[in-house]
Protein backbone atom coordinates (compact mmCIF):
# COMPACT_ATOMS: atom_id res chain seq x y z
CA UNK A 1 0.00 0.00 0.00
CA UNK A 2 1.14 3.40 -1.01
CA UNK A 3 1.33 5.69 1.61
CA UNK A 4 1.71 10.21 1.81
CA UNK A 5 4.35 11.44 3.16
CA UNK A 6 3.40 14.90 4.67
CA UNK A 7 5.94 16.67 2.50
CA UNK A 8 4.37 15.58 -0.19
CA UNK A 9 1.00 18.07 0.07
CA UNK A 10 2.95 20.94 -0.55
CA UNK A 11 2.46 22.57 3.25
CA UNK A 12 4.20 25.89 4.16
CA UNK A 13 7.97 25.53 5.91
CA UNK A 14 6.31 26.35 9.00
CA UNK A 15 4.04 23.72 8.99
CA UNK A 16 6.26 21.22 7.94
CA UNK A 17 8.40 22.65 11.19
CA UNK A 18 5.22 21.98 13.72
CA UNK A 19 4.66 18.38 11.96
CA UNK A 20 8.40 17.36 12.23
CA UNK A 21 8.41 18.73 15.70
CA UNK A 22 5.79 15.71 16.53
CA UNK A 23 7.88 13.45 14.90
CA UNK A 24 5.49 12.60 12.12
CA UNK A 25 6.55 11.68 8.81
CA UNK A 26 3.38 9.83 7.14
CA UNK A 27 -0.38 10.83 6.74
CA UNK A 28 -3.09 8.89 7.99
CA UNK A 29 -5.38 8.14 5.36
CA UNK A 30 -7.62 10.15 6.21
CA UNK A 31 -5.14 12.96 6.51
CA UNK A 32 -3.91 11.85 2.78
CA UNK A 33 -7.55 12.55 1.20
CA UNK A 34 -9.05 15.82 3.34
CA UNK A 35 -5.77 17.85 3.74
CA UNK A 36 -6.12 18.39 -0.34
CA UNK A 37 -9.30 19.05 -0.63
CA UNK A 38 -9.68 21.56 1.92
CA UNK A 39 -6.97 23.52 0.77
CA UNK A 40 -8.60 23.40 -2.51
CA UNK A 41 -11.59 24.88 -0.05
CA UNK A 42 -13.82 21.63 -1.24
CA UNK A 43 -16.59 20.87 0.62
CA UNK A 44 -15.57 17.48 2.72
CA UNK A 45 -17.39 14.56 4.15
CA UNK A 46 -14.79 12.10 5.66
CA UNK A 47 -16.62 8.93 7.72
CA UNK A 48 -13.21 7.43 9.90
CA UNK A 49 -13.21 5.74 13.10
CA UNK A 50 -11.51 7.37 16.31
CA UNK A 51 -7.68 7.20 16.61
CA UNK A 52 -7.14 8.11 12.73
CA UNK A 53 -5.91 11.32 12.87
CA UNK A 54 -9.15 13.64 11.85
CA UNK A 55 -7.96 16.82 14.36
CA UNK A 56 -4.85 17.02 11.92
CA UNK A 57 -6.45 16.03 8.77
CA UNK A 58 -8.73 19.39 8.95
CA UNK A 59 -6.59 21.32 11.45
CA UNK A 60 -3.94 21.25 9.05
CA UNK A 61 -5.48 23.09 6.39
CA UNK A 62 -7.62 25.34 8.34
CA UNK A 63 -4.15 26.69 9.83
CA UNK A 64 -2.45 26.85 6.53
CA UNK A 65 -5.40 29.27 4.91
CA UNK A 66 -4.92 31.37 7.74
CA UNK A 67 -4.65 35.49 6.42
CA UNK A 68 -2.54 37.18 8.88
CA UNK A 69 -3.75 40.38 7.43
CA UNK A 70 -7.13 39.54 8.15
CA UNK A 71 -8.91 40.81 11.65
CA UNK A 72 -12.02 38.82 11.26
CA UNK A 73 -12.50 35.23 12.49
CA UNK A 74 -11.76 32.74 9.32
CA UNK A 75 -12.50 29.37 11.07
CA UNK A 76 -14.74 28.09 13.13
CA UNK A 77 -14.53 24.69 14.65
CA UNK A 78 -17.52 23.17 16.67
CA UNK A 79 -17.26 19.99 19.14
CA UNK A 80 -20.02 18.46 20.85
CA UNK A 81 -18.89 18.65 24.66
CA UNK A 82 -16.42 20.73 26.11
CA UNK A 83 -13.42 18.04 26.59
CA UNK A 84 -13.38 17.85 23.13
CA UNK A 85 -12.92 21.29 22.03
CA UNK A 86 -10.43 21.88 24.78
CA UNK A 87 -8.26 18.99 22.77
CA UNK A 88 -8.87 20.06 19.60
CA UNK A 89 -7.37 23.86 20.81
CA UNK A 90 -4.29 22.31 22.12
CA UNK A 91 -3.58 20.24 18.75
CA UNK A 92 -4.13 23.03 16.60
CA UNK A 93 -2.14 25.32 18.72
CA UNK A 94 0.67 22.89 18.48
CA UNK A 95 0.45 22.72 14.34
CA UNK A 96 0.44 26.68 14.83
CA UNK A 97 3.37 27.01 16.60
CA UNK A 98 5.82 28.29 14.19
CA UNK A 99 3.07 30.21 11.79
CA UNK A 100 3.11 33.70 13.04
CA UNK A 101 -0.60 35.73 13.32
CA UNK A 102 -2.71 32.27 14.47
CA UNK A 103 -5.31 33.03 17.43
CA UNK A 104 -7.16 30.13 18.43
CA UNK A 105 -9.66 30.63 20.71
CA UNK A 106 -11.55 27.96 22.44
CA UNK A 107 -15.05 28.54 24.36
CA UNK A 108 -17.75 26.29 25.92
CA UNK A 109 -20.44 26.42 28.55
CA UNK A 110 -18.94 25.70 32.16
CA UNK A 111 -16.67 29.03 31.52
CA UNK A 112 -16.97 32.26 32.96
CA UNK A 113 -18.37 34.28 29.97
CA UNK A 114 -16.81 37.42 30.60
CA UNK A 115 -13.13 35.66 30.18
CA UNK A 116 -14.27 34.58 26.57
CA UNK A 117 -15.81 38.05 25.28
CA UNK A 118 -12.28 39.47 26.41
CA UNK A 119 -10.43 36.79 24.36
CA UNK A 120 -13.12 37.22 21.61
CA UNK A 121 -11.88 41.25 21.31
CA UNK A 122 -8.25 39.81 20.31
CA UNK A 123 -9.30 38.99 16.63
CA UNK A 124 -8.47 35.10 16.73
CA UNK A 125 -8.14 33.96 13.37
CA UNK A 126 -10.30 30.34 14.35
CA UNK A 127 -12.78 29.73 17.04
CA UNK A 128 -13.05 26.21 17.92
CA UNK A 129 -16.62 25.85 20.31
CA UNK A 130 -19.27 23.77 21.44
CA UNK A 131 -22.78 24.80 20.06
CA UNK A 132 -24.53 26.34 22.96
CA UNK A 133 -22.13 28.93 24.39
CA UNK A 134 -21.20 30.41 20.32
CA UNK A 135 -24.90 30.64 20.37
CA UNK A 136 -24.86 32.70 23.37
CA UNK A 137 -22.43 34.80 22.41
CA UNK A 138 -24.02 35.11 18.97
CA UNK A 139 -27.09 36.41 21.29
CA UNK A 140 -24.82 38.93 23.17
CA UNK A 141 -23.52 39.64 20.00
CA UNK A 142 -19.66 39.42 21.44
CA UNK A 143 -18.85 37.70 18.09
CA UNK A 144 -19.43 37.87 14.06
CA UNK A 145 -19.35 35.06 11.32
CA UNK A 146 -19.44 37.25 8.91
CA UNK A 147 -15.54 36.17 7.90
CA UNK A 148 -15.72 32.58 8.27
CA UNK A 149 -14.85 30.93 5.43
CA UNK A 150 -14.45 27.23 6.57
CA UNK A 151 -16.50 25.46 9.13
CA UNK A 152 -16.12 22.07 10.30
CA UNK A 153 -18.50 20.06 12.20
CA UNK A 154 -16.17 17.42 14.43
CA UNK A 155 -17.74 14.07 15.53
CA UNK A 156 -20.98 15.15 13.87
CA UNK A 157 -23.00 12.33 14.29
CA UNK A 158 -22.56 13.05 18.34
CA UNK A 159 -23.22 16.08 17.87
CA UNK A 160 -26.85 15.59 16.47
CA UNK A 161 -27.55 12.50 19.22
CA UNK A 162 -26.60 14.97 21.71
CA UNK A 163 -29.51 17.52 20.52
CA UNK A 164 -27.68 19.87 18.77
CA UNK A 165 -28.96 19.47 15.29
CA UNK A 166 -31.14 23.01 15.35
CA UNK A 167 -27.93 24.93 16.68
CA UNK A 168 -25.76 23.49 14.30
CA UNK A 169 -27.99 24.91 11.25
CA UNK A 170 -28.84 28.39 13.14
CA UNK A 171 -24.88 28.78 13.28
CA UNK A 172 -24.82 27.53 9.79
CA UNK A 173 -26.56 29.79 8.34
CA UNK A 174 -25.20 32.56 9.87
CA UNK A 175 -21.68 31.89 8.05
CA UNK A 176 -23.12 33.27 5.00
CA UNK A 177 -19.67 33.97 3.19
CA UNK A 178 -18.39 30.28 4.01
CA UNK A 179 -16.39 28.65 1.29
CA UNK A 180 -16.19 25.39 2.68
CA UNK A 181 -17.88 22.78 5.12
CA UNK A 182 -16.43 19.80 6.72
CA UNK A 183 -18.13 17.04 8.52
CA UNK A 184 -16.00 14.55 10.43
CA UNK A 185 -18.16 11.64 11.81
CA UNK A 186 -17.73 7.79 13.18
CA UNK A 187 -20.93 7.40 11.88
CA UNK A 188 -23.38 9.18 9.08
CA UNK A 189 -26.70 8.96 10.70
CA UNK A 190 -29.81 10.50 8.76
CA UNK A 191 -29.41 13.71 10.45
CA UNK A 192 -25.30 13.88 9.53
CA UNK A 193 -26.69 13.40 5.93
CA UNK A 194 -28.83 15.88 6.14
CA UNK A 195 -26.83 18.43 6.92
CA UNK A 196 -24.30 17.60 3.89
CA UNK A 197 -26.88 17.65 1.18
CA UNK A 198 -28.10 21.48 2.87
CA UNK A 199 -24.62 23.04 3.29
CA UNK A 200 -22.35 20.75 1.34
CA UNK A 201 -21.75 20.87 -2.49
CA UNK A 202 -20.05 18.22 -4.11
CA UNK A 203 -18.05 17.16 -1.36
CA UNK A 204 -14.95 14.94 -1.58
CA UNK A 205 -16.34 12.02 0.62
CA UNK A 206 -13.62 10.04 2.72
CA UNK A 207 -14.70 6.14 4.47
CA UNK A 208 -11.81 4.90 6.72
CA UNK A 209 -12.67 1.17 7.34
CA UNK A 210 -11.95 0.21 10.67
CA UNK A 211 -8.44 -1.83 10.64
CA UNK A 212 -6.89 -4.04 13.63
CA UNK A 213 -4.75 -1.07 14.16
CA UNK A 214 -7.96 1.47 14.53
CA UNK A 215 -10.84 -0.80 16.15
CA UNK A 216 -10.85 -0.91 19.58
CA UNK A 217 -9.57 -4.20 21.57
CA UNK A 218 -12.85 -5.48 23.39
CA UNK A 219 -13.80 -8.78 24.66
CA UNK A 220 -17.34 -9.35 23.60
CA UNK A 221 -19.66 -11.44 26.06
CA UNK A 222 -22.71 -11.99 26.36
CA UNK A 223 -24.83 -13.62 29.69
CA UNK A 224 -28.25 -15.29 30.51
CA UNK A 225 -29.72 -14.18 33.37
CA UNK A 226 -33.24 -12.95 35.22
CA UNK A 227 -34.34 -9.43 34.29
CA UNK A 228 -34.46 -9.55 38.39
CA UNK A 229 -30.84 -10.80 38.74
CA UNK A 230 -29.04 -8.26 36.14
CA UNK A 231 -27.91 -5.76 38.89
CA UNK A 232 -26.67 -8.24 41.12
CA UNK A 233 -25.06 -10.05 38.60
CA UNK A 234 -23.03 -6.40 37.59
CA UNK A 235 -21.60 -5.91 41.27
CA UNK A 236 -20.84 -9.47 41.48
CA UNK A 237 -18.92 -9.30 38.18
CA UNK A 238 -17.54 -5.32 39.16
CA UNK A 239 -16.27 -6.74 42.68
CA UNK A 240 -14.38 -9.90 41.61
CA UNK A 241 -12.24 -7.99 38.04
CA UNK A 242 -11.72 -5.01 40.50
CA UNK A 243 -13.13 -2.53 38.00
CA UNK A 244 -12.68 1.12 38.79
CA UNK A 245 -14.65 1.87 36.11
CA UNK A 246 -18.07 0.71 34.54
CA UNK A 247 -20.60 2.08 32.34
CA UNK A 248 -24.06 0.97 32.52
CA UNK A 249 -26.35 1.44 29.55
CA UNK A 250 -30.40 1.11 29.58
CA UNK A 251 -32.84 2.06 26.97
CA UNK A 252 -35.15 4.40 29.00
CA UNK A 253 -34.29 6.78 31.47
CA UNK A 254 -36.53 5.63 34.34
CA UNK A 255 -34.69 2.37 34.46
CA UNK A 256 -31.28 4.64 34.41
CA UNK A 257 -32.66 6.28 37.27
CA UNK A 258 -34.27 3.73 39.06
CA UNK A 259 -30.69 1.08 38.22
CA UNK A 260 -28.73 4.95 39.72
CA UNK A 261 -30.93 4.67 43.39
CA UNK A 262 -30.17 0.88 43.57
CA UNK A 263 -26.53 1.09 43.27
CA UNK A 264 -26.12 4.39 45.38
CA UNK A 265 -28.06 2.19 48.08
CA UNK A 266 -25.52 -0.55 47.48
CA UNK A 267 -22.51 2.02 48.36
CA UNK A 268 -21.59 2.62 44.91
CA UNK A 269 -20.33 5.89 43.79
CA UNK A 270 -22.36 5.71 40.93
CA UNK A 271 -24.73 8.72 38.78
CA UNK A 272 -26.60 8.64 35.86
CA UNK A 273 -26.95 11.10 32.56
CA UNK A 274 -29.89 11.12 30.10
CA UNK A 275 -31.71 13.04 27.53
CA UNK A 276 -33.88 14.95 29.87
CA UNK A 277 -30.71 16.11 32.26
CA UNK A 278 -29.36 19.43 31.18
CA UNK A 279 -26.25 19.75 29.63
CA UNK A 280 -24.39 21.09 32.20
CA UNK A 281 -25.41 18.75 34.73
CA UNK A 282 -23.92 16.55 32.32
CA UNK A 283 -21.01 17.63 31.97
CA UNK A 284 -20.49 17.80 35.76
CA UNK A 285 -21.40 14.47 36.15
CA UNK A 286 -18.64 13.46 33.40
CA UNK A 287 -16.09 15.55 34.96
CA UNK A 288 -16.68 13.58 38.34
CA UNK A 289 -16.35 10.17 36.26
CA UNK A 290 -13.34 11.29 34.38
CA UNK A 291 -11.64 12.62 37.88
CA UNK A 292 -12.41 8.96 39.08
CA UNK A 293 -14.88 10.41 41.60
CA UNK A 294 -17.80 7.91 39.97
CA UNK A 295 -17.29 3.69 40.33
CA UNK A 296 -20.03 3.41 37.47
CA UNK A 297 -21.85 5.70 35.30
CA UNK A 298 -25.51 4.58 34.56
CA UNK A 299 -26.76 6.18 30.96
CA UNK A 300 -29.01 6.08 27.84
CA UNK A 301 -28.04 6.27 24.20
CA UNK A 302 -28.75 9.84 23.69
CA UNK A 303 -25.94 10.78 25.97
CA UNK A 304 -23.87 7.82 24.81
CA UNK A 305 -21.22 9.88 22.42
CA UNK A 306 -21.35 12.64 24.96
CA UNK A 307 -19.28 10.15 26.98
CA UNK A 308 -15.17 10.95 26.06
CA UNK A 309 -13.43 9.06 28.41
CA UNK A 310 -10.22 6.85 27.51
CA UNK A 311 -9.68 4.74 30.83
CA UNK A 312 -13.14 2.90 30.89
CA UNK A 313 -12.91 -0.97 32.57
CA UNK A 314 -15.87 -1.96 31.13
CA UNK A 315 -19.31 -1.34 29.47
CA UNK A 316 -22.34 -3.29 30.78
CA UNK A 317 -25.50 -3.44 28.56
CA UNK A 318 -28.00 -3.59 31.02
CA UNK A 319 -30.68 -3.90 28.09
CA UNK A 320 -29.69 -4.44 24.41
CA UNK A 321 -29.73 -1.83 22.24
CA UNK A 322 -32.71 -1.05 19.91
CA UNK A 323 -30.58 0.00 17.03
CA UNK A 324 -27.41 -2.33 15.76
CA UNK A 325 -25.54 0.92 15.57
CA UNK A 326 -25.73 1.81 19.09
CA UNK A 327 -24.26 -1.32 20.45
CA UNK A 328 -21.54 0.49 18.89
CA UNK A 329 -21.25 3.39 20.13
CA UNK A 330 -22.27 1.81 23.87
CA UNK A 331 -19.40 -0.28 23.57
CA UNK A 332 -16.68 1.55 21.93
CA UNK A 333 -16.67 3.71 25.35
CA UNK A 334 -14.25 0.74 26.27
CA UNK A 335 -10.74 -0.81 24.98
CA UNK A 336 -9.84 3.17 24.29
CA UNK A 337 -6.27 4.71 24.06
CA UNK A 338 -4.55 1.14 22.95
CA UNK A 339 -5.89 -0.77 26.09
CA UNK A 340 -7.96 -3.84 26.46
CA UNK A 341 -11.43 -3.20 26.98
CA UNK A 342 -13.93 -5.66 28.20
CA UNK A 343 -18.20 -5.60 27.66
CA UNK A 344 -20.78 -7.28 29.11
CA UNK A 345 -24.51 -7.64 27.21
CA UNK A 346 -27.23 -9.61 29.15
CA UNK A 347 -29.64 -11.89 27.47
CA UNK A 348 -32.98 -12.65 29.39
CA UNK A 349 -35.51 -13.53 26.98
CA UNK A 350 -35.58 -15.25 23.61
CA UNK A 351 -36.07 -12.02 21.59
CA UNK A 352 -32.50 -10.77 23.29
CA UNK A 353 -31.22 -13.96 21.70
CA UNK A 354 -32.51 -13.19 18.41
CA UNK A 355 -30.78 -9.38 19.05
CA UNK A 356 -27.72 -10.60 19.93
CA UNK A 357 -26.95 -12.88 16.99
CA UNK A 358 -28.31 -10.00 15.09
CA UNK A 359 -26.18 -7.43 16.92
CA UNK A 360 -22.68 -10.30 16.12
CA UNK A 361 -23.61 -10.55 12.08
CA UNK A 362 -24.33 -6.55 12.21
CA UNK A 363 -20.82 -5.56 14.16
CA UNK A 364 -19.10 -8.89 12.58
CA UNK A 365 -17.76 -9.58 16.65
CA UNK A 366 -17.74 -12.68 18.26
CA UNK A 367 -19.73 -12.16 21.40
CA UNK A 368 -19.24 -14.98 23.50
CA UNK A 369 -21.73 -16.53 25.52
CA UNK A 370 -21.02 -17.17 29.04
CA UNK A 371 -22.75 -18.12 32.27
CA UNK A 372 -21.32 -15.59 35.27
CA UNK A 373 -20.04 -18.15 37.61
CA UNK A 374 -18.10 -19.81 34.28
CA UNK A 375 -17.03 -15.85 33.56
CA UNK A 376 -15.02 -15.73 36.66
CA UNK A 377 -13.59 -18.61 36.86
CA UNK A 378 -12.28 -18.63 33.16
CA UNK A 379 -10.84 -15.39 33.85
C-alpha cells in the first residue's frame, strides 16, 4: 500500500516545522484525502473511526489558509462537549506554533463568559466551540461570522444525538460567506446526511474502514440471566475484576434512574446522565467520572457519544440496544487509548437472543456466551 508522506501536500515551511516537531513523517489516510481538498476549499465529508488522525487532517489546512492580514475570524470549529474542544485547541495550537498571526480561541459552557468576550476582542483567526455557548455569544452579539470561510463540524454524528442538530444549522446559516464545510463523523446517521446535502456541495467524501490497528480491543460477552438478577449479577462481576470503572447502559431513562438509586443504596459511587438532564449537569457528572470520583456511570443512548473518556474498565448493557448501531457506540466507550477493553450484554428472553446474533452478524464480533459463575472462573 502506497502511503503520503506529509511533504508531499505541498504545506508551508512552518508547517512542515510543527509536523516534524511531533515526529510525524506519514499521513493517515484520512489525513492523505481531506488535507487536499480543503486547501482546494472543497466541501468534505470524511466517515473514519476514532484514533485516525481527523484533528490534523482538517486542522492542518484550516491553519495553513490562515490570512494574517485579516482581523475577522476565518474558522470556526464546533465539538459536541467541552473536553473535546479543549483537545482540539491544544492540537491546533501545536500545528500553529511556528506560523506567526494564528489566534485560536476555544469557548464552551462551564466558563466564565466574561473571560471569553475578552479573548473574543483579540481577533483570533479560528474559534473552535461547542454549540450552545457560540450561540450565546451570537445572542450577546460578542462575536461575528461574517468572515468565516471554513467550518467544520467534528464528531458530527454526536453532535446531532446529543440535541444539537437546530444549533448546528442556526450557526450555519449565519456563516453566509463560508467557502467550505467539513463534517468529520464515526458514523453518518440520517441527520449527519442531512446536513451535507443542505450546506455541502459536491463534497470529496472520505470512508476509513476500521483496521486491527484502529478498532478498539474489546472482549465481547454476552450472559443469561433474570431481568431480576441483572444488577446483582453487575456488582458481582464489578467486585471480583476489581473494576474502577463501569458504564451501565439502559434504553429508557426511568430504568437509568431507578438502576442509579439501587446502586447508590448498594454504596456505589455511581450517577446517571440522560436526555432529559441538562447539559451542564452533564457535563459535571462526566467531569466527576473522568476525575475517578464515579465507580459506574448509569446512561441512555442519547448521551452515549457525549461520553469521552479513555480509561473505561468496562461497558455493561444492562438492556440491548434497539438500534445495531448503538451497540456500537455503547461499547466503543471501552478498549480506548490502545488498552484492552472488556463488555458485558445480558440476554434474558428469547427475543434478546434473536438481538444478539443480530447485533454479532451486524458488528461482525464474536460475542461470547457465558454463564457468570463460568465468567469468573475462566478469567
Amino acid at each position: 500500500m502506497n502511503r503520503t508522506k506529509f511533504e508531499q501536500l505541498n504545506l508551508s515551511n512552518d508547517m512542515m516545522k510543527a509536523i516534524k516537531n511531533k515526529s510525524l513523517e506519514y499521513t493517515t489516510p484520512v489525513q492523505a484525502e481531506a488535507i487536499p481538498a480543503m486547501l482546494e476549499w472543497k466541501d468534505v465529508t470524511a466517515k473514519a473511526p476514532t484514533g485516525t488522525g481527523k484533528t490534523f487532517a482538517f486542522g492542518i489546512p484550516v491553519i495553513e489558509q490562515v490570512d494574517p492580514s485579516d482581523q475577522q475570524i476565518q474558522s470556526l470549529i464546533l465539538a459536541p462537549t467541552r473536553e473535546l474542544a479543549i483537545q482540539i485547541s491544544a492540537e491546533l495550537r501545536e500545528l500553529s506554533k511556528f506560523k506567526p498571526g494564528v489566534k485560536i480561541v476555544c469557548i464552551y459552557g462551564g466558563q466564565p463568559i466574561g473571560a471569553q468576550i475578552q479573548m473574543l476582542k483579540k481577533r483570533p483567526k479560528i474559534v473552535v466551540a461547542t454549540p450552545g455557548r457560540l450561540l450565546d455569544h451570537l445572542d450577546r452579539r460578542t462575536i461575528k461570522l461574517g468572515g468565516v470561510k471554513t467550518v467544520v463540524l467534528d464528531e458530527a454524528d454526536r453532535m446531532v444525538d446529543m440535541g444539537f442538530y437546530k444549533d448546528v444549522t442556526k450557526i450555519l446559516d449565519l456563516t453566509t460567506n463560508r467557502k467550505n464545510l467539513a463534517l468529520l463523523s464515526a458514523t453518518m446517521s440520517r441527520e449527519v446526511m442531512d446536513i451535507g446535502w443542505i450546506y455541502q456541495r459536491d463534497a470529496v467524501e472520505i470512508t476509513i474502514a476500521e483496521t486491527k490497528t484502529n478498532k478498539p480491543d474489546i472482549y465481547q460477552y454476552s450472559l443469561r440471566t433474570d431481568e431480576k438478577n441483572k444488577t446483582a449479577a453487575i456488582l458481582k462481576i464489578i467486585d471480583h475484576e476489581k473494576y474502577e470503572r463501569a458504564l451501565v447502559f439502559c434504553n429508557t431513562k426511568h430504568k437509568v434512574e431507578r438502576l442509579t438509586k439501587w446502586l447508590g443504596a448498594k454504596g456505589y459511587a455511581v450517577d446517571c446522565i440522560h436526555g432529559d438532564i441538562r447539559q451542564n449537569i452533564r457535563e459535571k457528572v462526566l467531569g466527576t467520572f473522568r476525575r475517578g470520583g464515579l465507580n459506574i456511570l448509569v446512561a441512555t443512548d442519547v448521551a452515549a457519544r457525549g461520553i469521552d473518556v479513555d480509561d473505561v474498565d468496562t461497558v455493561f448493557n444492562y438492556d440491548i440496544p434497539h438500534e445495531n448501531e448503538y451497540y456500537t457506540h455503547r461499547i466503543g466507550r471501552t478498549g480506548r487509548a490502545k488498552k484492552h477493553g472488556v463488555a458485558y450484554t445480558f440476554v434474558s428472553n428469547v427475543a434478546d437472543a434473536v438481538r444478539i446474533s443480530e447485533i454479532e452478524k451486524y458488528t461482525k464480533s464474536d460475542i461470547q456466551p457465558l454463564d457468570i459463575d463460568g465468567k469468573i472462573k475462566a478469567m
